[in-house]
Protein backbone atom coordinates (compact mmCIF):
# COMPACT_ATOMS: atom_id res chain seq x y z
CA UNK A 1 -72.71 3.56 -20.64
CA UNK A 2 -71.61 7.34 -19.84
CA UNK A 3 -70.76 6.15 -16.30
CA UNK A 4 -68.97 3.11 -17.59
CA UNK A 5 -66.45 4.92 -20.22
CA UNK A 6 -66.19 7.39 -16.93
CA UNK A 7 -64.55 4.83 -15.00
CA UNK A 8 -62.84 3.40 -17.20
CA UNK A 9 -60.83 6.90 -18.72
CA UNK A 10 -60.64 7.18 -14.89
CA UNK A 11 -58.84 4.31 -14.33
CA UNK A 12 -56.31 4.66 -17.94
CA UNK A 13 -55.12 8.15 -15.59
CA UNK A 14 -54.68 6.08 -12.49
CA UNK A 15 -53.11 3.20 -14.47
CA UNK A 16 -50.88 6.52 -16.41
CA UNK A 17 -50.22 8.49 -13.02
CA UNK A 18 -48.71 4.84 -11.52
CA UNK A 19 -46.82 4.43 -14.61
CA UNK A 20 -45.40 7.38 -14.49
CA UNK A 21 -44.37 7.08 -10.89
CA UNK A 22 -42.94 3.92 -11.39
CA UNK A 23 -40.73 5.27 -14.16
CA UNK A 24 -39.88 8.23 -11.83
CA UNK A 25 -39.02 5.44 -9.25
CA UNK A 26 -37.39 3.52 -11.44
CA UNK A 27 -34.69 6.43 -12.16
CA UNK A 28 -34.10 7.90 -8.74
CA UNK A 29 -33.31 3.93 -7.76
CA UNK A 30 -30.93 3.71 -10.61
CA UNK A 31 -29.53 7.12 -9.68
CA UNK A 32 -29.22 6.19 -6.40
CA UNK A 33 -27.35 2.88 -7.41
CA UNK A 34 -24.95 5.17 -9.83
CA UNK A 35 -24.04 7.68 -6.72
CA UNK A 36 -23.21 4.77 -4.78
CA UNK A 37 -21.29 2.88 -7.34
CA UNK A 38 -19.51 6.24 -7.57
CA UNK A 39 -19.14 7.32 -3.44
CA UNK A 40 -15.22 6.88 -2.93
CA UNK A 41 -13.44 7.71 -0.09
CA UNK A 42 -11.14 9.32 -1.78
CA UNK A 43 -12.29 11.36 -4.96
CA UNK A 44 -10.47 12.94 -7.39
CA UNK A 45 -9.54 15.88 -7.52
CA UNK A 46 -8.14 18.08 -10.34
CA UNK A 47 -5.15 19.10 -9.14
CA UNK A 48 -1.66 18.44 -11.26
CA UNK A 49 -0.76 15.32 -10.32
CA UNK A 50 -3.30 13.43 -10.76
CA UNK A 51 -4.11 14.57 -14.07
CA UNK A 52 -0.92 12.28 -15.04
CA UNK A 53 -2.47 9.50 -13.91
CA UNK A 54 -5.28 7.10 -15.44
CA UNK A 55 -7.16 4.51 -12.67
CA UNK A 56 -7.89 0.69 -13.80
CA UNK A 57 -11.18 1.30 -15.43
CA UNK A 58 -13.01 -1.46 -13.20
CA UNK A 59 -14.99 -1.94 -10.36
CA UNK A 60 -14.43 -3.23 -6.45
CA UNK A 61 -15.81 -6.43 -6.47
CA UNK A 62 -15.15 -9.75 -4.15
CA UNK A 63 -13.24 -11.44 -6.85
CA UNK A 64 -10.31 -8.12 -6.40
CA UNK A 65 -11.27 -8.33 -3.08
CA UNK A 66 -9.28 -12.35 -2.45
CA UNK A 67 -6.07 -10.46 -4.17
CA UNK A 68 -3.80 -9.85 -0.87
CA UNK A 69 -0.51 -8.82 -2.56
CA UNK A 70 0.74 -5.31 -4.33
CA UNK A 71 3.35 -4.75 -5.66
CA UNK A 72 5.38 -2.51 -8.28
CA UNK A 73 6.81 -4.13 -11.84
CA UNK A 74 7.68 -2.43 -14.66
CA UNK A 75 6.72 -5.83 -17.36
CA UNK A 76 4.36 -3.34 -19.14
CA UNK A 77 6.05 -0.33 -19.41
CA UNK A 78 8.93 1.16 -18.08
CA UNK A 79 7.68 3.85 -15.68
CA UNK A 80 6.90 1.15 -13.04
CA UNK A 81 2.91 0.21 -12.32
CA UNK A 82 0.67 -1.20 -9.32
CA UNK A 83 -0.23 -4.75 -9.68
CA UNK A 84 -2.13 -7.01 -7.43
CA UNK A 85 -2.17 -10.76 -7.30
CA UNK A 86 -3.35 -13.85 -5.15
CA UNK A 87 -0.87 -15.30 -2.62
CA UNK A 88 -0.23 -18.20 -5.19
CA UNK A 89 0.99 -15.44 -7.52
CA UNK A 90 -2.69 -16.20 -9.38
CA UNK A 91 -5.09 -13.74 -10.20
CA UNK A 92 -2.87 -10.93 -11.84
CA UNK A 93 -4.76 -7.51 -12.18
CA UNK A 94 -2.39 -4.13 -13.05
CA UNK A 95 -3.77 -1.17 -11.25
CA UNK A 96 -2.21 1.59 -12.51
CA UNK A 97 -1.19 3.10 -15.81
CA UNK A 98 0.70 6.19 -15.72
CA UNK A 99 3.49 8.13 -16.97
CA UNK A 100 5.50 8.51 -13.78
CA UNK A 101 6.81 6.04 -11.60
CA UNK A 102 4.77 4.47 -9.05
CA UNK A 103 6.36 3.40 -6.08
CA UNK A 104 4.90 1.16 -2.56
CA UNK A 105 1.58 0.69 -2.11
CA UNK A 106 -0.14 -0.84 0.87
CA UNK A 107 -3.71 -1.89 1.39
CA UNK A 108 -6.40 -0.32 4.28
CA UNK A 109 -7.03 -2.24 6.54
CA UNK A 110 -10.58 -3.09 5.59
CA UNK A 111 -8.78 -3.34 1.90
CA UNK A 112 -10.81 -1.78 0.11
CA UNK A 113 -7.92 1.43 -0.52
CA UNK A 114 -4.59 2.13 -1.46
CA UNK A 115 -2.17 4.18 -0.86
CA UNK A 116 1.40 4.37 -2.86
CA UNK A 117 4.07 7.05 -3.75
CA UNK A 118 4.20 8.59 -7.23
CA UNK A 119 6.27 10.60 -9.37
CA UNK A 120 10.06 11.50 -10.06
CA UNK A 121 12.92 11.30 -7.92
CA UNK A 122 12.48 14.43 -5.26
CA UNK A 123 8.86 15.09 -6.52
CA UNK A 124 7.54 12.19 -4.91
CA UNK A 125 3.72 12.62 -3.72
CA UNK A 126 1.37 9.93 -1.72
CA UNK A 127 -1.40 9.08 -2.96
CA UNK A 128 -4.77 7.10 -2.37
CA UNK A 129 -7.29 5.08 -4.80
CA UNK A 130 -9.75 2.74 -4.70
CA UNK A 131 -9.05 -1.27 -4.40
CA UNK A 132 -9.61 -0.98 -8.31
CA UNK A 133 -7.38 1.69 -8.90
CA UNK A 134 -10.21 4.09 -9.20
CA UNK A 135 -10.63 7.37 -7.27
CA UNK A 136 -7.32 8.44 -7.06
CA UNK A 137 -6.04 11.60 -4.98
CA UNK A 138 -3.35 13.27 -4.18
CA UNK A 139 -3.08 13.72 -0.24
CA UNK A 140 0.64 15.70 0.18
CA UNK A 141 0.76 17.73 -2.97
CA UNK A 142 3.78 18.97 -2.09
CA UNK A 143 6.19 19.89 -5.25
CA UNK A 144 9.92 19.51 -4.93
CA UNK A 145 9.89 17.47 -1.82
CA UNK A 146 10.17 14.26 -1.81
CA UNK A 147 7.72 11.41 0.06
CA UNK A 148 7.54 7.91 0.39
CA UNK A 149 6.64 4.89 2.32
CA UNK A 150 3.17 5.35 3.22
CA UNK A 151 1.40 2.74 5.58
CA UNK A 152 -2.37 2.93 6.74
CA UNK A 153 -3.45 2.97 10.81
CA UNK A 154 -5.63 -0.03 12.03
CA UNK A 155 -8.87 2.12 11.94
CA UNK A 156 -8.24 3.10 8.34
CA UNK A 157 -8.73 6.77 8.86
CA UNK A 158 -4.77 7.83 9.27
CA UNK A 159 -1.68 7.18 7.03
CA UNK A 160 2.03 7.43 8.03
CA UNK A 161 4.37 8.26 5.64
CA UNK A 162 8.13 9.51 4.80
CA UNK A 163 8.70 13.61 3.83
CA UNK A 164 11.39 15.88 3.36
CA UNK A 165 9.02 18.65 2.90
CA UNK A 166 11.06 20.36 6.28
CA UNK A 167 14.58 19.73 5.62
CA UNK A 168 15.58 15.91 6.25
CA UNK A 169 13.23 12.94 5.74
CA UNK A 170 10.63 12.26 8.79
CA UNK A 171 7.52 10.75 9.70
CA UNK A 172 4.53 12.37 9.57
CA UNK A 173 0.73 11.20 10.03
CA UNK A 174 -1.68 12.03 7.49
CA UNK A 175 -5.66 12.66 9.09
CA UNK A 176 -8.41 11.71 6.46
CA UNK A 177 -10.72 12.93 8.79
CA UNK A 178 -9.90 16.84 8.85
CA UNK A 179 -7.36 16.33 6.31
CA UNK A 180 -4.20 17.60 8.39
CA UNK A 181 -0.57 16.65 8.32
CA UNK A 182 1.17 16.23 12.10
CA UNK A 183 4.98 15.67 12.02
CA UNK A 184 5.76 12.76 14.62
CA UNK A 185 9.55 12.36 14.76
CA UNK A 186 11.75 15.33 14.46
CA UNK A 187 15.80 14.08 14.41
CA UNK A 188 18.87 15.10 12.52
CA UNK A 189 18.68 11.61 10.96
CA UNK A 190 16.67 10.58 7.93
CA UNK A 191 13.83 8.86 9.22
CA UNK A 192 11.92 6.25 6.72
CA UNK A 193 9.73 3.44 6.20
CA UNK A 194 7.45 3.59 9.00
CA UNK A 195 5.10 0.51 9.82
CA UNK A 196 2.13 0.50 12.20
CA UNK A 197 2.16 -2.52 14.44
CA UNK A 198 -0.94 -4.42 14.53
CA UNK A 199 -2.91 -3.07 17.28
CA UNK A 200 -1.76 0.94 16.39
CA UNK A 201 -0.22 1.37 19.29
CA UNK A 202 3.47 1.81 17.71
CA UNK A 203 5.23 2.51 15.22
CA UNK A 204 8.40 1.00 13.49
CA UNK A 205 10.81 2.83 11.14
CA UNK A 206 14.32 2.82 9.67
CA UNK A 207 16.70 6.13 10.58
CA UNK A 208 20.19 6.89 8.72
CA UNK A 209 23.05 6.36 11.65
CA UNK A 210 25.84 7.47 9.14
CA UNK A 211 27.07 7.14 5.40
CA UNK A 212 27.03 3.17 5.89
CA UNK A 213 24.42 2.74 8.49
CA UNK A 214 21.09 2.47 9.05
CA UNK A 215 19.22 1.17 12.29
CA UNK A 216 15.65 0.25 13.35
CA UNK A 217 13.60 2.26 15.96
CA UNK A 218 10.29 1.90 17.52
CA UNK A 219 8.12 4.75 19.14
CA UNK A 220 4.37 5.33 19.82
CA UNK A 221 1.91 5.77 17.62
CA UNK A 222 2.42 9.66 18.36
CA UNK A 223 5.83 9.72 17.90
CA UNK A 224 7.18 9.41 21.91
CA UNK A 225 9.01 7.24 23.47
CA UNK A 226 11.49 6.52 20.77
CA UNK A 227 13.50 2.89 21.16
CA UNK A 228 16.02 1.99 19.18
CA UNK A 229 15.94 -1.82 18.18
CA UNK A 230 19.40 -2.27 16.13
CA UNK A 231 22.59 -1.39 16.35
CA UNK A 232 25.57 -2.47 14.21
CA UNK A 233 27.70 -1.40 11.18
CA UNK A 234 25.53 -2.90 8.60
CA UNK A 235 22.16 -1.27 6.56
CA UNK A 236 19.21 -2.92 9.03
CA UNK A 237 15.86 -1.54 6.94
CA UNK A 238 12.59 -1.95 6.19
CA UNK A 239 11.01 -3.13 9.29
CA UNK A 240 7.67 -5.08 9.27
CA UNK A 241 5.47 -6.71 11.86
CA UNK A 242 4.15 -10.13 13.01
CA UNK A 243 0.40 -10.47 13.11
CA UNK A 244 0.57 -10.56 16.77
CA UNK A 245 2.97 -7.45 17.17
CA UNK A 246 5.55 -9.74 18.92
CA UNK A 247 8.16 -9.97 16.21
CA UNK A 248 9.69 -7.48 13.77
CA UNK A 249 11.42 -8.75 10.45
CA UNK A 250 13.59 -6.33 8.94
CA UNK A 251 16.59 -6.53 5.91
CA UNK A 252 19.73 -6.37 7.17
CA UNK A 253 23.60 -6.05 5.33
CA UNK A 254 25.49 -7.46 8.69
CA UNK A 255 26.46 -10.59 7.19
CA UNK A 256 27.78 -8.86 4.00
CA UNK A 257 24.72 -10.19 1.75
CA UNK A 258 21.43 -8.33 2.27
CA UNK A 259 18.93 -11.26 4.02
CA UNK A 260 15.35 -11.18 5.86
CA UNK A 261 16.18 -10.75 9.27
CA UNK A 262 13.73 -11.26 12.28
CA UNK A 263 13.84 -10.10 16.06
CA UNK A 264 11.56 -9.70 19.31
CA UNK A 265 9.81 -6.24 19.24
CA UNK A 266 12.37 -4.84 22.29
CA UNK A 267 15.10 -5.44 19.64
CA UNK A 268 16.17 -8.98 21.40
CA UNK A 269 16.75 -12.04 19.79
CA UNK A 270 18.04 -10.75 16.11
CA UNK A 271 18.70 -13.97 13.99
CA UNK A 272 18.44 -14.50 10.28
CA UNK A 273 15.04 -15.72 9.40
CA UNK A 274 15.89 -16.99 5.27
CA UNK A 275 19.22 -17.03 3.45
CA UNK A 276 19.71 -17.42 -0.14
CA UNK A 277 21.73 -20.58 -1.31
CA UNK A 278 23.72 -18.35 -4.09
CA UNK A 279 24.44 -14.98 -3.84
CA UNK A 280 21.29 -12.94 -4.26
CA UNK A 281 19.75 -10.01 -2.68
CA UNK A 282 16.59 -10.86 -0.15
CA UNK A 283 15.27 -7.19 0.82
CA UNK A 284 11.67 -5.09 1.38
CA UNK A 285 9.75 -8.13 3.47
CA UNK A 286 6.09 -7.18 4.07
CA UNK A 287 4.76 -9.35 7.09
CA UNK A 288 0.71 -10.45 6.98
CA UNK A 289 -1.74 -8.72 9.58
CA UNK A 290 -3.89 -11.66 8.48
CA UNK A 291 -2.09 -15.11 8.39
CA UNK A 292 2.06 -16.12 9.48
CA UNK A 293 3.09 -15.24 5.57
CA UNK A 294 6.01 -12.62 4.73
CA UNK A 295 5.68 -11.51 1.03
CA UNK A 296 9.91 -9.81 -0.13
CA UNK A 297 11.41 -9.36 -3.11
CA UNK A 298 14.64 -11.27 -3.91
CA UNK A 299 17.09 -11.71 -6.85
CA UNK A 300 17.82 -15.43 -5.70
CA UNK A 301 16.97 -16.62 -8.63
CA UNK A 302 19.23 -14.03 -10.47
CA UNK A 303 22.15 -13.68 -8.61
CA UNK A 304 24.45 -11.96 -11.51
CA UNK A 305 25.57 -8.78 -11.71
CA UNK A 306 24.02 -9.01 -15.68
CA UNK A 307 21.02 -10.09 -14.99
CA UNK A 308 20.13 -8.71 -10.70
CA UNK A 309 16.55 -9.59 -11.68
CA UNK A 310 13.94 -9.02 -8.44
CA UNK A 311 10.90 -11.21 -8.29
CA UNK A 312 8.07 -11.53 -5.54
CA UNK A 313 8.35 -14.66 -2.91
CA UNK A 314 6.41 -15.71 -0.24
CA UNK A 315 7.57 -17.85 2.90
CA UNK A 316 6.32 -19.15 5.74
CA UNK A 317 6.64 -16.37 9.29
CA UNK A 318 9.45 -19.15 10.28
CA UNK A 319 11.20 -18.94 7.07
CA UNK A 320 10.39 -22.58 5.80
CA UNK A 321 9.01 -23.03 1.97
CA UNK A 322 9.96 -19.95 0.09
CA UNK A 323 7.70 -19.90 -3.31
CA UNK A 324 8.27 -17.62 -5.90
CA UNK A 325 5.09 -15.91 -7.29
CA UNK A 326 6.27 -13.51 -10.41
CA UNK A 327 8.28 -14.92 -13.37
CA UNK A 328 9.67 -12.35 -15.40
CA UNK A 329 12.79 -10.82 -16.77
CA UNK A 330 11.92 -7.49 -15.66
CA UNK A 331 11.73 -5.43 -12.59
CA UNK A 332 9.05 -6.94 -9.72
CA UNK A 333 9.79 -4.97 -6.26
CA UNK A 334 7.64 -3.48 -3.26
CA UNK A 335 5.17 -6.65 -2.09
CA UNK A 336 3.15 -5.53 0.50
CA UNK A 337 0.12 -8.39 1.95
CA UNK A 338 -2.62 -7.61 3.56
């Protein structure tokens, strides 16, 4: 009987030692899940800026995941927010809700990050976040200057962006890996907007030609071998690139009305690629790495000088069936499709 209630207070400590390792278990794999769930690429930090700013409070999932556009609207406040949204227009998530303005955001190329411009006129800073709008940081941090136009490499690891942190605006190439800042172009002209073409190799951007004039130019990814693709009277902007890096849509002024314009990527063959039927502004095209769709923003719809009301549209890469995606009588600017 002895040996009996032996075993069996020996086997209660087993059975309590396994219990207890299981519960030990069971926390370090929750833990575990929890630092994962938490592991950003970009975490915040506490400097200034951020503090300002207050991330969409939910989580990366597939469902965010099928959004492809961004863009900026100010329909919930007037400071100007992130939103995403299917390419039906479907699917509306806001990303951001701060108290400066936000300005262009663009996906990674895996899309799972984004970066955008944020703050007041001339104190403009890029910054990063999560697909969710979590993790923000604050990659320039460079008060007073202003920068803009920020645009992720193929790999995912660099960003090219806009600065006036040395004088006049340039491009410059952000590293995530070491976290360092190389200037690539270095002109007496304002140099803006730059876009990666799909394989990395180059590098699209607009540059001020004079007080009514504004041209597109093409270099390599490290800034040499500068090309310039346009060259009129008019504002030719905002460059963006085919899926197959053999075309380059742009906005363009020449024809009095700013339209989406489209040309080879050695600057040949410049034709209009979509006209509006009334007057109407079509400007800011953003080109798909992943299917023959250009997302722009357009008062078509609007044409008025009381009501010059920019909403998101979609069209085909040969300009056929324009579709409007946002409905609103307020401010929706910036696409940008993955």
């Amino acid at each position: 009987m002895k040996a009996t209630l032996l075993t069996f207070k020996s086997f209660i400590m087993i059975v309590a030692k396994f219990s207890s390792f299981v519960a030990v278990l069971s926390i370090a794999t929750i833990a575990v899940i929890a630092c994962k769930k938490e592991i950003k690429l970009f975490p915040s930090t506490d400097n200034k800026k951020i503090s300002s700013l207050r991330a969409y409070p939910g989580d990366v999932n597939s469902t965010k995941q099928e959004r492809k556009i961004l863009f900026v609207s100010n329909r919930d406040d007037a400071f100007g927010e992130i939103y995403s949204m299917n390419t039906d227009g479907s699917n509306l998530v806001r990303l951001t809700f701060n108290t400066i303005p936000d300005g262009r955001a663009t996906w990674s190329s895996n899309g799972q990050h984004i970066a955008f411009a944020s703050g007041l006129t001339n104190d403009r800073d890029i910054f990063v976040m999560n697909a969710n709008g979590n993790g923000l940081r604050n990659i320039t941090n460079t008060p007073g200057k202003d920068e803009q136009w920020p645009e992720w490499s193929r790999e995912g690891n660099n960003i090219i962006f806009s600065s006036n942190r040395d004088g006049n605006h340039e491009i410059y190439l952000y590293n995530s890996d070491n976290e360092s800042t190389t200037r690539l172009t270095n002109r007496l002209q304002d140099d803006q907007w730059p876009t990666y073409s799909p394989d990395g190799s180059k590098i699209a951007f607009q540059s001020n030609m004079g007080a009514t004039k504004t041209d597109i130019f093409v270099m390599d990814a490290n800034g040499s071998n500068m090309l310039q693709l346009t060259n009129n009277s008019a504002f030719d902007q905002m460059p963006t690139w085919s899926p197959d890096g053999a075309k380059i849509a742009f906005m363009s002024t020449r024809a009095g009305n700013p339209d989406i314009y489209i040309m080879n990527a050695d600057g040949s063959g410049q034709v209009s690629l979509i006209s509006s039927t009334v007057t109407g502004i079509d400007a800011r095209p953003s080109w798909s790495r992943e299917s023959d769709l250009i997302v722009f923003a357009s008062t078509r719809d609007f044409p008025t000088a009381v009501n010059n009301n920019f909403e998101i549209y979609i069209v085909n890469g040969n300009g056929s069936s324009p579709l409007r995606l946002t409905n609103n009588l307020v401010y929706d600017d910036y696409p940008f499709i993955k």
